[in-house]
PDB file of N, CA and C in Angstrom:
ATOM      1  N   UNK A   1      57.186  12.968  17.739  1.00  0.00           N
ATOM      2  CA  UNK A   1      56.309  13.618  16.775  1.00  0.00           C
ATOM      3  C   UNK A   1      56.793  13.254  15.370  1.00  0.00           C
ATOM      4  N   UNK A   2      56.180  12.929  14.445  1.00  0.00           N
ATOM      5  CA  UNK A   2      56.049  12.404  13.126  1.00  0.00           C
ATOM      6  C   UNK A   2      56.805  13.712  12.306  1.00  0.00           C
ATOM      7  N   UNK A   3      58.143  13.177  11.457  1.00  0.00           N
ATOM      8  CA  UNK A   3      58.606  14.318  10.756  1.00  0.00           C
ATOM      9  C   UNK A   3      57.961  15.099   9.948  1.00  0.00           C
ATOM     10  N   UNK A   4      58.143  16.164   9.584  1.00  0.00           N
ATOM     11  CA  UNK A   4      57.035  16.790   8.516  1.00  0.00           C
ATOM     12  C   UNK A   4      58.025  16.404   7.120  1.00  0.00           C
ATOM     13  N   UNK A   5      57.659  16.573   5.888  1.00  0.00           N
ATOM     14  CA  UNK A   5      57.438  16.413   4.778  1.00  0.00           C
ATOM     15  C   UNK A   5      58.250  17.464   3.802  1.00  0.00           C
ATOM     16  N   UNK A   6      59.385  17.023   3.494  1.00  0.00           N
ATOM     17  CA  UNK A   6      60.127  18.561   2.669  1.00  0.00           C
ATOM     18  C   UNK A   6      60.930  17.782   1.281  1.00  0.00           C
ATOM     19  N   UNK A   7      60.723  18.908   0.307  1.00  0.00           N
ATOM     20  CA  UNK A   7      60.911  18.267  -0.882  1.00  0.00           C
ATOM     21  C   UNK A   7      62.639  17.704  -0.739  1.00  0.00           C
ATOM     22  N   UNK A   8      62.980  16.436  -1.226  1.00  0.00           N
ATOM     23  CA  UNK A   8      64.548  16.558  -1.543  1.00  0.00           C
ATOM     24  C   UNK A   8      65.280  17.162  -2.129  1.00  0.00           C
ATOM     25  N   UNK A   9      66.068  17.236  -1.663  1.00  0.00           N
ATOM     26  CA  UNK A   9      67.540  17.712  -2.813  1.00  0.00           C
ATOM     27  C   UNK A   9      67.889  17.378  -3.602  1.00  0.00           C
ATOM     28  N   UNK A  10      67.534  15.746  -4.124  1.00  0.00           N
ATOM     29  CA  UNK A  10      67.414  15.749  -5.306  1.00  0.00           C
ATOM     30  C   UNK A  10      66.545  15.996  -6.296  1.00  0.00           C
ATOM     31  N   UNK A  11      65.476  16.035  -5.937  1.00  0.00           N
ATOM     32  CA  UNK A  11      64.623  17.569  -7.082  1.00  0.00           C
ATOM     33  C   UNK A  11      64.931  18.917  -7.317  1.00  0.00           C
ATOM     34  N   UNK A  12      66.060  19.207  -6.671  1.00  0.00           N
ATOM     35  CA  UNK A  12      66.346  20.697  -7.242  1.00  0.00           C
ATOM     36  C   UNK A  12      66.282  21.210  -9.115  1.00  0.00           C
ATOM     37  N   UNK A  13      66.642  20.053  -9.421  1.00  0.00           N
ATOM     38  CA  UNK A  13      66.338  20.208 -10.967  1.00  0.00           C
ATOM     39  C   UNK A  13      65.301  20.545 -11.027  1.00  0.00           C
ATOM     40  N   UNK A  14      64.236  20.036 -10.545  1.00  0.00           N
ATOM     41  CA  UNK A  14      62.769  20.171 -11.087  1.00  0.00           C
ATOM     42  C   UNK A  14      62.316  21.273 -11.325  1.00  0.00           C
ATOM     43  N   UNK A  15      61.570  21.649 -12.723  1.00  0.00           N
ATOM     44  CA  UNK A  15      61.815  23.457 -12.609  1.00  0.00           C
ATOM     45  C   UNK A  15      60.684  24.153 -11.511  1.00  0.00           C
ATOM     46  N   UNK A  16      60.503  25.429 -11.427  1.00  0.00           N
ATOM     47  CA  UNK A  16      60.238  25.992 -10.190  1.00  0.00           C
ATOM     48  C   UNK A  16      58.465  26.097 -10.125  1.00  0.00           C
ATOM     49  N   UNK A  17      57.883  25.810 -10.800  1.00  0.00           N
ATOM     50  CA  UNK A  17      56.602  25.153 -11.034  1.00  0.00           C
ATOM     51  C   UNK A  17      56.149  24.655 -10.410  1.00  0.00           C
ATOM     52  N   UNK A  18      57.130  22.955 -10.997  1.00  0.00           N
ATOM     53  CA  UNK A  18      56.831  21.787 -10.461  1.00  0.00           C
ATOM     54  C   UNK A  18      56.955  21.924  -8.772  1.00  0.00           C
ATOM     55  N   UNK A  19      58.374  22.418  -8.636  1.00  0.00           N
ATOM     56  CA  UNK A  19      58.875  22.494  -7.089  1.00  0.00           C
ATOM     57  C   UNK A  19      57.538  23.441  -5.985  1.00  0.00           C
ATOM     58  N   UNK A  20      57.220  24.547  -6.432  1.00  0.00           N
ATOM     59  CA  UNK A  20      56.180  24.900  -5.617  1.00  0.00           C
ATOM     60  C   UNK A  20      55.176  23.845  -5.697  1.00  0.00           C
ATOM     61  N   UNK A  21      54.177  23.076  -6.464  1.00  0.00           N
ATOM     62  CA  UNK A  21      53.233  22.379  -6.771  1.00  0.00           C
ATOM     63  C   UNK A  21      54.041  21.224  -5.258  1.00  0.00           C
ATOM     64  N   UNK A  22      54.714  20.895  -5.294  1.00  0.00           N
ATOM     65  CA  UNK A  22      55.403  19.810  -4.285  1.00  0.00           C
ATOM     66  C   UNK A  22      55.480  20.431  -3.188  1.00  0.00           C
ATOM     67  N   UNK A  23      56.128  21.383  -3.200  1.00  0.00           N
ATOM     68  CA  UNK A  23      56.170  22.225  -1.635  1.00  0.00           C
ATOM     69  C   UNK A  23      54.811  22.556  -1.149  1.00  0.00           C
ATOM     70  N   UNK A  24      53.372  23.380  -2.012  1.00  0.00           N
ATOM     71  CA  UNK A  24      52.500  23.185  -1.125  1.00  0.00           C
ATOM     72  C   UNK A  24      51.711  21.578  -0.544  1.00  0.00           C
ATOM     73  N   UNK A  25      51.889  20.303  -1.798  1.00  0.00           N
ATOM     74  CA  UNK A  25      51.708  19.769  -1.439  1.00  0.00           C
ATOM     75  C   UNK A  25      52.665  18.960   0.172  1.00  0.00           C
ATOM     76  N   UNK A  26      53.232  18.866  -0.041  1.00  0.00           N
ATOM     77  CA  UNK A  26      54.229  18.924   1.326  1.00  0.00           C
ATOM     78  C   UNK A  26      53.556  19.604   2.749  1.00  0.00           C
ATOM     79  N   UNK A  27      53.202  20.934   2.199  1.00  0.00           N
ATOM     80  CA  UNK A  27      52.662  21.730   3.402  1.00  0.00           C
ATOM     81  C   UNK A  27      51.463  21.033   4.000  1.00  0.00           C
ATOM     82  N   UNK A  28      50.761  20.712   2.775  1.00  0.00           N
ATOM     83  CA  UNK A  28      49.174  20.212   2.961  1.00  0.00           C
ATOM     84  C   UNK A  28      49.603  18.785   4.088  1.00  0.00           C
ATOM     85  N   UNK A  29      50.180  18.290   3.768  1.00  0.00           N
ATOM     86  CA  UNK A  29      50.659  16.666   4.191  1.00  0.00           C
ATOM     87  C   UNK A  29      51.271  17.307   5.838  1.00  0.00           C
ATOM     88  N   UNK A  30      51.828  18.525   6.163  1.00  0.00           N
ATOM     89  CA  UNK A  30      52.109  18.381   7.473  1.00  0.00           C
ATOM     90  C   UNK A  30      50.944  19.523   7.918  1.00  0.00           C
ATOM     91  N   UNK A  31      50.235  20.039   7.208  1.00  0.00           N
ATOM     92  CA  UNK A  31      49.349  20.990   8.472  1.00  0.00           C
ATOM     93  C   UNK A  31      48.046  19.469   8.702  1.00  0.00           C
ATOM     94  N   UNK A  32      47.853  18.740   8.085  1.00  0.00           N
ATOM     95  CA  UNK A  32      47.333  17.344   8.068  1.00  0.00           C
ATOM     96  C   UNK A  32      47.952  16.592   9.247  1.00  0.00           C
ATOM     97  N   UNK A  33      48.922  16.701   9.403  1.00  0.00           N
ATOM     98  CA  UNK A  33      49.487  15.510  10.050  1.00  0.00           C
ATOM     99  C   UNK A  33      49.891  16.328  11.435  1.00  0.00           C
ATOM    100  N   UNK A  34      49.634  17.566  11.371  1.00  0.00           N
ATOM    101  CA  UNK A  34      49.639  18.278  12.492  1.00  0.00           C
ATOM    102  C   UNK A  34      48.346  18.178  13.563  1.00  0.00           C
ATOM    103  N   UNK A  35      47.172  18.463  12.607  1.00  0.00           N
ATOM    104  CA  UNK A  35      46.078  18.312  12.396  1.00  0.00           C
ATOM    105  C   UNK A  35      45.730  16.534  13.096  1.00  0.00           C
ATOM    106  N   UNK A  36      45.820  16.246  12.598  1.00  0.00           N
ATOM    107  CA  UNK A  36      45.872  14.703  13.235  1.00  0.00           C
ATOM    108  C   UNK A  36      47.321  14.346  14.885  1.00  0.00           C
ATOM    109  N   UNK A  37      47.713  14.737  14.840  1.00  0.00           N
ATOM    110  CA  UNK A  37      48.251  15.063  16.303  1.00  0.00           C
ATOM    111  C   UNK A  37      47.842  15.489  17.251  1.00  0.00           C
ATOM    112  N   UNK A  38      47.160  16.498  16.923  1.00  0.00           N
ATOM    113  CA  UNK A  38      46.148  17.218  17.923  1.00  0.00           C
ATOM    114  C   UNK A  38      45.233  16.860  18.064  1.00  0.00           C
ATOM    115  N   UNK A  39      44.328  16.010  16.988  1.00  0.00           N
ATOM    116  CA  UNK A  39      43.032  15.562  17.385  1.00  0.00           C
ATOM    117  C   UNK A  39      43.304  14.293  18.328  1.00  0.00           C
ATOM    118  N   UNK A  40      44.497  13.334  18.075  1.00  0.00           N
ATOM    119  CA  UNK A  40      44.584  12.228  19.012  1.00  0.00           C
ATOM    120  C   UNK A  40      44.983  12.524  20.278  1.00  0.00           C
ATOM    121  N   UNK A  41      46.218  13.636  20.422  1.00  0.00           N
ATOM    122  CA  UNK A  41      46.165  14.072  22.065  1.00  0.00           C
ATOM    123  C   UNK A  41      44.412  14.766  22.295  1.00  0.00           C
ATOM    124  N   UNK A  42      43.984  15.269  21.984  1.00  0.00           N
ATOM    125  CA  UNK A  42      42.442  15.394  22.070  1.00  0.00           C
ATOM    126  C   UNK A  42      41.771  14.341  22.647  1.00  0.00           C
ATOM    127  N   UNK A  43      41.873  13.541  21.922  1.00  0.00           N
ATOM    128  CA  UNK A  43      41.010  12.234  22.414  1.00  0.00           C
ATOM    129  C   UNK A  43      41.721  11.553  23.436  1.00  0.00           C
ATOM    130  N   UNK A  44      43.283  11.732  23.617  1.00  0.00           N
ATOM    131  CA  UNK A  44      43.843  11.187  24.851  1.00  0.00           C
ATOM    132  C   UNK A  44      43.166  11.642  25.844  1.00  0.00           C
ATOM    133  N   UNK A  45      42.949  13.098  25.990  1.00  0.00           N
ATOM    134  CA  UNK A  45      42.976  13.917  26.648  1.00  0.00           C
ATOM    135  C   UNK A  45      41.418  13.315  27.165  1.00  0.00           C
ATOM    136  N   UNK A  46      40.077  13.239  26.306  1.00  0.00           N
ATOM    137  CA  UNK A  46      39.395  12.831  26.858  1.00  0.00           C
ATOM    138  C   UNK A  46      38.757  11.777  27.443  1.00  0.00           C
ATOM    139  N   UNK A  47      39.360  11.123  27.052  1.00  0.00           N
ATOM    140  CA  UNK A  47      39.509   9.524  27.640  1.00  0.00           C
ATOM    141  C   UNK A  47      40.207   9.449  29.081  1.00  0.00           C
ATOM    142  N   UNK A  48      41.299  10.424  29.542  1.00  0.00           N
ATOM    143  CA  UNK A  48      41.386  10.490  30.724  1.00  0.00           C
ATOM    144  C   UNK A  48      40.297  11.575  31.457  1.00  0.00           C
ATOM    145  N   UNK A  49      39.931  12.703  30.771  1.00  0.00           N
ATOM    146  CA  UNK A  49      38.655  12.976  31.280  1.00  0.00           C
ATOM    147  C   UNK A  49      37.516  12.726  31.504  1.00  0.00           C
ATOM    148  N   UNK A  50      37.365  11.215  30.745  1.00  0.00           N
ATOM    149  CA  UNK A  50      36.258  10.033  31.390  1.00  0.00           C
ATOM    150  C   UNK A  50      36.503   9.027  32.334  1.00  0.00           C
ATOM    151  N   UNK A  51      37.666   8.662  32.581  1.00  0.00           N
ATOM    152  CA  UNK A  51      38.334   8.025  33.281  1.00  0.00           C
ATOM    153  C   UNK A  51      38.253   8.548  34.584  1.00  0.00           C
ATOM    154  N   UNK A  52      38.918   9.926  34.785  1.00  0.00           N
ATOM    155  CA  UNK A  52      38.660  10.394  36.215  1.00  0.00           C
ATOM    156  C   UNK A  52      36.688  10.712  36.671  1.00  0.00           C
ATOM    157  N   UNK A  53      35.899  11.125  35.596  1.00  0.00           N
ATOM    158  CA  UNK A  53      34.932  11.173  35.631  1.00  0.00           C
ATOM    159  C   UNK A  53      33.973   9.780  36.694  1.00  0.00           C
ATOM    160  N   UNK A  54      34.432   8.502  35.548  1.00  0.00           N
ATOM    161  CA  UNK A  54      34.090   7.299  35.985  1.00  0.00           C
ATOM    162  C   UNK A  54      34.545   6.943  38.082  1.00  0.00           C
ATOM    163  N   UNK A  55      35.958   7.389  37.944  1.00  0.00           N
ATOM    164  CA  UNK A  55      36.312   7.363  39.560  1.00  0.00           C
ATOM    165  C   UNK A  55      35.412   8.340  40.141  1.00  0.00           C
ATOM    166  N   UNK A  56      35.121   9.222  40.099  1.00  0.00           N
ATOM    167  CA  UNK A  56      34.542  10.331  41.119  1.00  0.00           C
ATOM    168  C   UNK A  56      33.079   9.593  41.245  1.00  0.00           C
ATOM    169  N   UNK A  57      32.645   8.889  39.887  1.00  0.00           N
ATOM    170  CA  UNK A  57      31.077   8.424  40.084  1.00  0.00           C
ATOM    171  C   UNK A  57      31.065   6.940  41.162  1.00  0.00           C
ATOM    172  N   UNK A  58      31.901   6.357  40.510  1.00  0.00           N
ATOM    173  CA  UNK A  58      32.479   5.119  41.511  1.00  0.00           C
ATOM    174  C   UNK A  58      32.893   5.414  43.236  1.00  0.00           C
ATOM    175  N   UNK A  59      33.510   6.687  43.066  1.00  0.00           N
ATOM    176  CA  UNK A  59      33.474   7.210  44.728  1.00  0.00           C
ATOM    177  C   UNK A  59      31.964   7.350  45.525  1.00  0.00           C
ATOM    178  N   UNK A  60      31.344   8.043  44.505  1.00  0.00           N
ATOM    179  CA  UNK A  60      30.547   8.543  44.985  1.00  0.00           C
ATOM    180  C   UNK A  60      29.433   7.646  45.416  1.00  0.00           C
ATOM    181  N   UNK A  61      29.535   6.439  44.436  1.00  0.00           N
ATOM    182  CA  UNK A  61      28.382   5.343  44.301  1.00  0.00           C
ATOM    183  C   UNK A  61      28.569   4.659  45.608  1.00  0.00           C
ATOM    184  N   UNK A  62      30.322   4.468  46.211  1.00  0.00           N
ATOM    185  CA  UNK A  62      30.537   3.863  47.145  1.00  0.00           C
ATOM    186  C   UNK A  62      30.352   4.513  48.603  1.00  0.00           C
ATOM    187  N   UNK A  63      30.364   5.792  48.467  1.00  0.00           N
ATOM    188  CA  UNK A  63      30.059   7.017  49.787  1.00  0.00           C
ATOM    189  C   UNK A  63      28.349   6.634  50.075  1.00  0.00           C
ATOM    190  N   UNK A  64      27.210   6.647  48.788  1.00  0.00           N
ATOM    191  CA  UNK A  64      26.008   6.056  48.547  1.00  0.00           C
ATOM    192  C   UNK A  64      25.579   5.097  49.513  1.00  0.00           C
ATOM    193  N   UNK A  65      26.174   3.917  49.007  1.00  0.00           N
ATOM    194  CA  UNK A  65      26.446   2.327  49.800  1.00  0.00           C
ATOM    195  C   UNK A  65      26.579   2.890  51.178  1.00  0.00           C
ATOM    196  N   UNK A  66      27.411   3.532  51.644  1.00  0.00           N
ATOM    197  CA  UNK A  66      28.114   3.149  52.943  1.00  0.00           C
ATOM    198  C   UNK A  66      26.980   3.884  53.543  1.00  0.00           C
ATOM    199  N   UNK A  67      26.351   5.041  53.076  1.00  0.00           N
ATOM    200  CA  UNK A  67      24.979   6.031  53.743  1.00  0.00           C
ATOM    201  C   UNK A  67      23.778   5.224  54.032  1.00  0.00           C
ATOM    202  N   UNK A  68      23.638   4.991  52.804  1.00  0.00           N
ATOM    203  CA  UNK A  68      22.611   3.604  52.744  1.00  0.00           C
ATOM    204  C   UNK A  68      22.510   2.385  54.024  1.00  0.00           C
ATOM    205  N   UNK A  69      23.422   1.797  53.941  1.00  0.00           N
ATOM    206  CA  UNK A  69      24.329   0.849  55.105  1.00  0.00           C
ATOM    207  C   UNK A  69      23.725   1.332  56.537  1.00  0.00           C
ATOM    208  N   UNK A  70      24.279   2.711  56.580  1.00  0.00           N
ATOM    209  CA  UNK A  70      24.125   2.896  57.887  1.00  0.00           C
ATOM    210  C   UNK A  70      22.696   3.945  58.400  1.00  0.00           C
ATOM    211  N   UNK A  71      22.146   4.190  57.281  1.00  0.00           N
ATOM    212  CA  UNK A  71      20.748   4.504  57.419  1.00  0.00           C
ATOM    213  C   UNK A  71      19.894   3.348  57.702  1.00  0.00           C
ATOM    214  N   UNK A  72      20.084   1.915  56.970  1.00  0.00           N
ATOM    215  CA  UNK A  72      19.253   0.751  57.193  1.00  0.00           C
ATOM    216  C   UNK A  72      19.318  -0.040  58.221  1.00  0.00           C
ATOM    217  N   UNK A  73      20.613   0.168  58.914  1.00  0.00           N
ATOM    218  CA  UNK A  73      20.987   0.152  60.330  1.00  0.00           C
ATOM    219  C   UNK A  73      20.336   0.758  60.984  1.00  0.00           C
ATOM    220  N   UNK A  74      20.273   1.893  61.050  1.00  0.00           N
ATOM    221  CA  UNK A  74      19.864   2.751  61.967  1.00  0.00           C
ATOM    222  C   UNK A  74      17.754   2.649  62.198  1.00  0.00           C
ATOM    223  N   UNK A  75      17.400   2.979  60.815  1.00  0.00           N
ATOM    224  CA  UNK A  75      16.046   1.761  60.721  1.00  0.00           C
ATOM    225  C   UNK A  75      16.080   0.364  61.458  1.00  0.00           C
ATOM    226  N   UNK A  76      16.785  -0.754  61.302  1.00  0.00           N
ATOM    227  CA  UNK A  76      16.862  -1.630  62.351  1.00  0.00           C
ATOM    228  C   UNK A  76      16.608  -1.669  63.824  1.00  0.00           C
ATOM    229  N   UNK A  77      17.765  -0.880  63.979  1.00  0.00           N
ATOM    230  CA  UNK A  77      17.695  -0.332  65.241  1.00  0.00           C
ATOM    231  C   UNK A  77      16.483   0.650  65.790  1.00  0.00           C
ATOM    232  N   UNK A  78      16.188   1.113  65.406  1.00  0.00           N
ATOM    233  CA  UNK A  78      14.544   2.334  65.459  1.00  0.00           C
ATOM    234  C   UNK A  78      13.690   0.909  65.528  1.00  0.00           C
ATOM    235  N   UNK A  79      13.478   0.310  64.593  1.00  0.00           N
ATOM    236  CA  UNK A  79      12.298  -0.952  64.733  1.00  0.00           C
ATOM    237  C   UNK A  79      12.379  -1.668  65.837  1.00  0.00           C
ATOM    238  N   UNK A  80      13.397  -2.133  66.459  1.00  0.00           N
ATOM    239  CA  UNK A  80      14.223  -2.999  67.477  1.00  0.00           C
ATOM    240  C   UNK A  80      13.493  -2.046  68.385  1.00  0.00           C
ATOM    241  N   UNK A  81      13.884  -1.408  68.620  1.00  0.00           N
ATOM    242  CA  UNK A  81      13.944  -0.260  69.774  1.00  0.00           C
ATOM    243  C   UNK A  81      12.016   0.071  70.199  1.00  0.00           C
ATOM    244  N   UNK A  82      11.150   0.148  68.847  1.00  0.00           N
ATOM    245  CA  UNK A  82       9.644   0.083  68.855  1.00  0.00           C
ATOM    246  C   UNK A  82       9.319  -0.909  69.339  1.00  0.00           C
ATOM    247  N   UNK A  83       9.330  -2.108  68.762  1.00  0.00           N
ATOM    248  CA  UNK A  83       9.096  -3.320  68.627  1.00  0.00           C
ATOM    249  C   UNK A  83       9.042  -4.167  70.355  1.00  0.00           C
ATOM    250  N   UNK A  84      10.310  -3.515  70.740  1.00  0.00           N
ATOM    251  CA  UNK A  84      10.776  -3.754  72.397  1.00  0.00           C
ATOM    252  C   UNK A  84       9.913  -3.284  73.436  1.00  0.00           C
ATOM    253  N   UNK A  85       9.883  -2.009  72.916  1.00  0.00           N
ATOM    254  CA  UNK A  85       8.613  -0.723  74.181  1.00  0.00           C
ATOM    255  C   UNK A  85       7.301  -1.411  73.683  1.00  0.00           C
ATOM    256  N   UNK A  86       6.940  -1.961  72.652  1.00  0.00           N
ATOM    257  CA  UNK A  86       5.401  -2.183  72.432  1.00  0.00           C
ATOM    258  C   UNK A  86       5.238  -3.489  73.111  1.00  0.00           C
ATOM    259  N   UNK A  87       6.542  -4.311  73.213  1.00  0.00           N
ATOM    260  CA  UNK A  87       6.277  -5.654  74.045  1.00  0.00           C
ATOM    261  C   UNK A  87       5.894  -5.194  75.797  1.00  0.00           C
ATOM    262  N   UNK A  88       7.008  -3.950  76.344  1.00  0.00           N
ATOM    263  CA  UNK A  88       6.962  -3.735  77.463  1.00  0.00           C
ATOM    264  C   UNK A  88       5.487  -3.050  77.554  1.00  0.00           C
ATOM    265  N   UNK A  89       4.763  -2.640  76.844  1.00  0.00           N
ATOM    266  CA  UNK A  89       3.984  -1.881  76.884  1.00  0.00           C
ATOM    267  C   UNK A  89       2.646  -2.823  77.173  1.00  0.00           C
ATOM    268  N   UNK A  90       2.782  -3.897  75.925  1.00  0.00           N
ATOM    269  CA  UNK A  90       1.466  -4.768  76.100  1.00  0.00           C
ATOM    270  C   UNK A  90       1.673  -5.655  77.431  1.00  0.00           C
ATOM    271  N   UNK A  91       2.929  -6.277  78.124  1.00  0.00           N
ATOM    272  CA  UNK A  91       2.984  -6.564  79.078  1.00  0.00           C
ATOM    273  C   UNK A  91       2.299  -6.147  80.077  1.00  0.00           C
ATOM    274  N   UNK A  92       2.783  -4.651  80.360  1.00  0.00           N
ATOM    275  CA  UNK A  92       2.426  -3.932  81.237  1.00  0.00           C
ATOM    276  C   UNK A  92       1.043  -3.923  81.366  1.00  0.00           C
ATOM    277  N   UNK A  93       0.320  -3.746  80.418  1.00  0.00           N
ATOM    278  CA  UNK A  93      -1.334  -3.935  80.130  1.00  0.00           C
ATOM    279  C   UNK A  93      -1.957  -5.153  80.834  1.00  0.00           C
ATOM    280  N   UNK A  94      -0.726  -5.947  80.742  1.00  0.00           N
ATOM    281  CA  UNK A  94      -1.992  -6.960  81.503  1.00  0.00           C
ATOM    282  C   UNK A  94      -1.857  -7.125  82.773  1.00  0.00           C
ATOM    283  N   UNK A  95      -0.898  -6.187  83.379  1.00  0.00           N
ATOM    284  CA  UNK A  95      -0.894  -6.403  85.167  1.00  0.00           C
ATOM    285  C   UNK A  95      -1.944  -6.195  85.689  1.00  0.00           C
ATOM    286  N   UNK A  96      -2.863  -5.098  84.877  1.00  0.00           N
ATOM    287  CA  UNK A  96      -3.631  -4.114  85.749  1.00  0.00           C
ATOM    288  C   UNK A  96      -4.885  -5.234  85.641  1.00  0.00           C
TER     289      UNK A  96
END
């Protein structure tokens, strides 16, 4: 973490004016820089909360696929399976 900001010791001369005028500026410079610490773990923070976001959609896209897969299979197979009885069927038609 980034040091904060405190007047030196060698301004103690400086009369007590000046020295507050420096000390709040000082303050300003670390509730700032505090301020900016937190907003970047912030944005760390959500960048891995898009990150895991992106995996769960990527899981999910791939769970999708594999349903898909085996639904269009299973259609195959259903057509196969029609397609077969309507041959045995028209066969059969012409014994008689």
């Amino acid at each position: 973490m980034p040091q904060d900001l405190h007047i030196p010791r060698s301004l103690d001369a400086v009369d007590e004016a000046d020295r507050v005028t420096l000390a709040y500026a000082c303050e300003v410079h670390n509730v700032l820089q505090a301020e900016l610490v937190l907003a970047e773990r912030h944005y760390r923070k959500m960048l891995f909360a898009t990150k895991a976001q992106q995996l769960r959609v990527e899981t999910a896209r791939e769970q999708l696929d594999t349903v898909k897969n085996q639904v269009n299979c299973g259609f195959r197979i259903a057509l196969e399976a029609v397609a077969a009885d309507q041959g045995h069927a028209i066969v059969g038609s012409r014994q008689f």
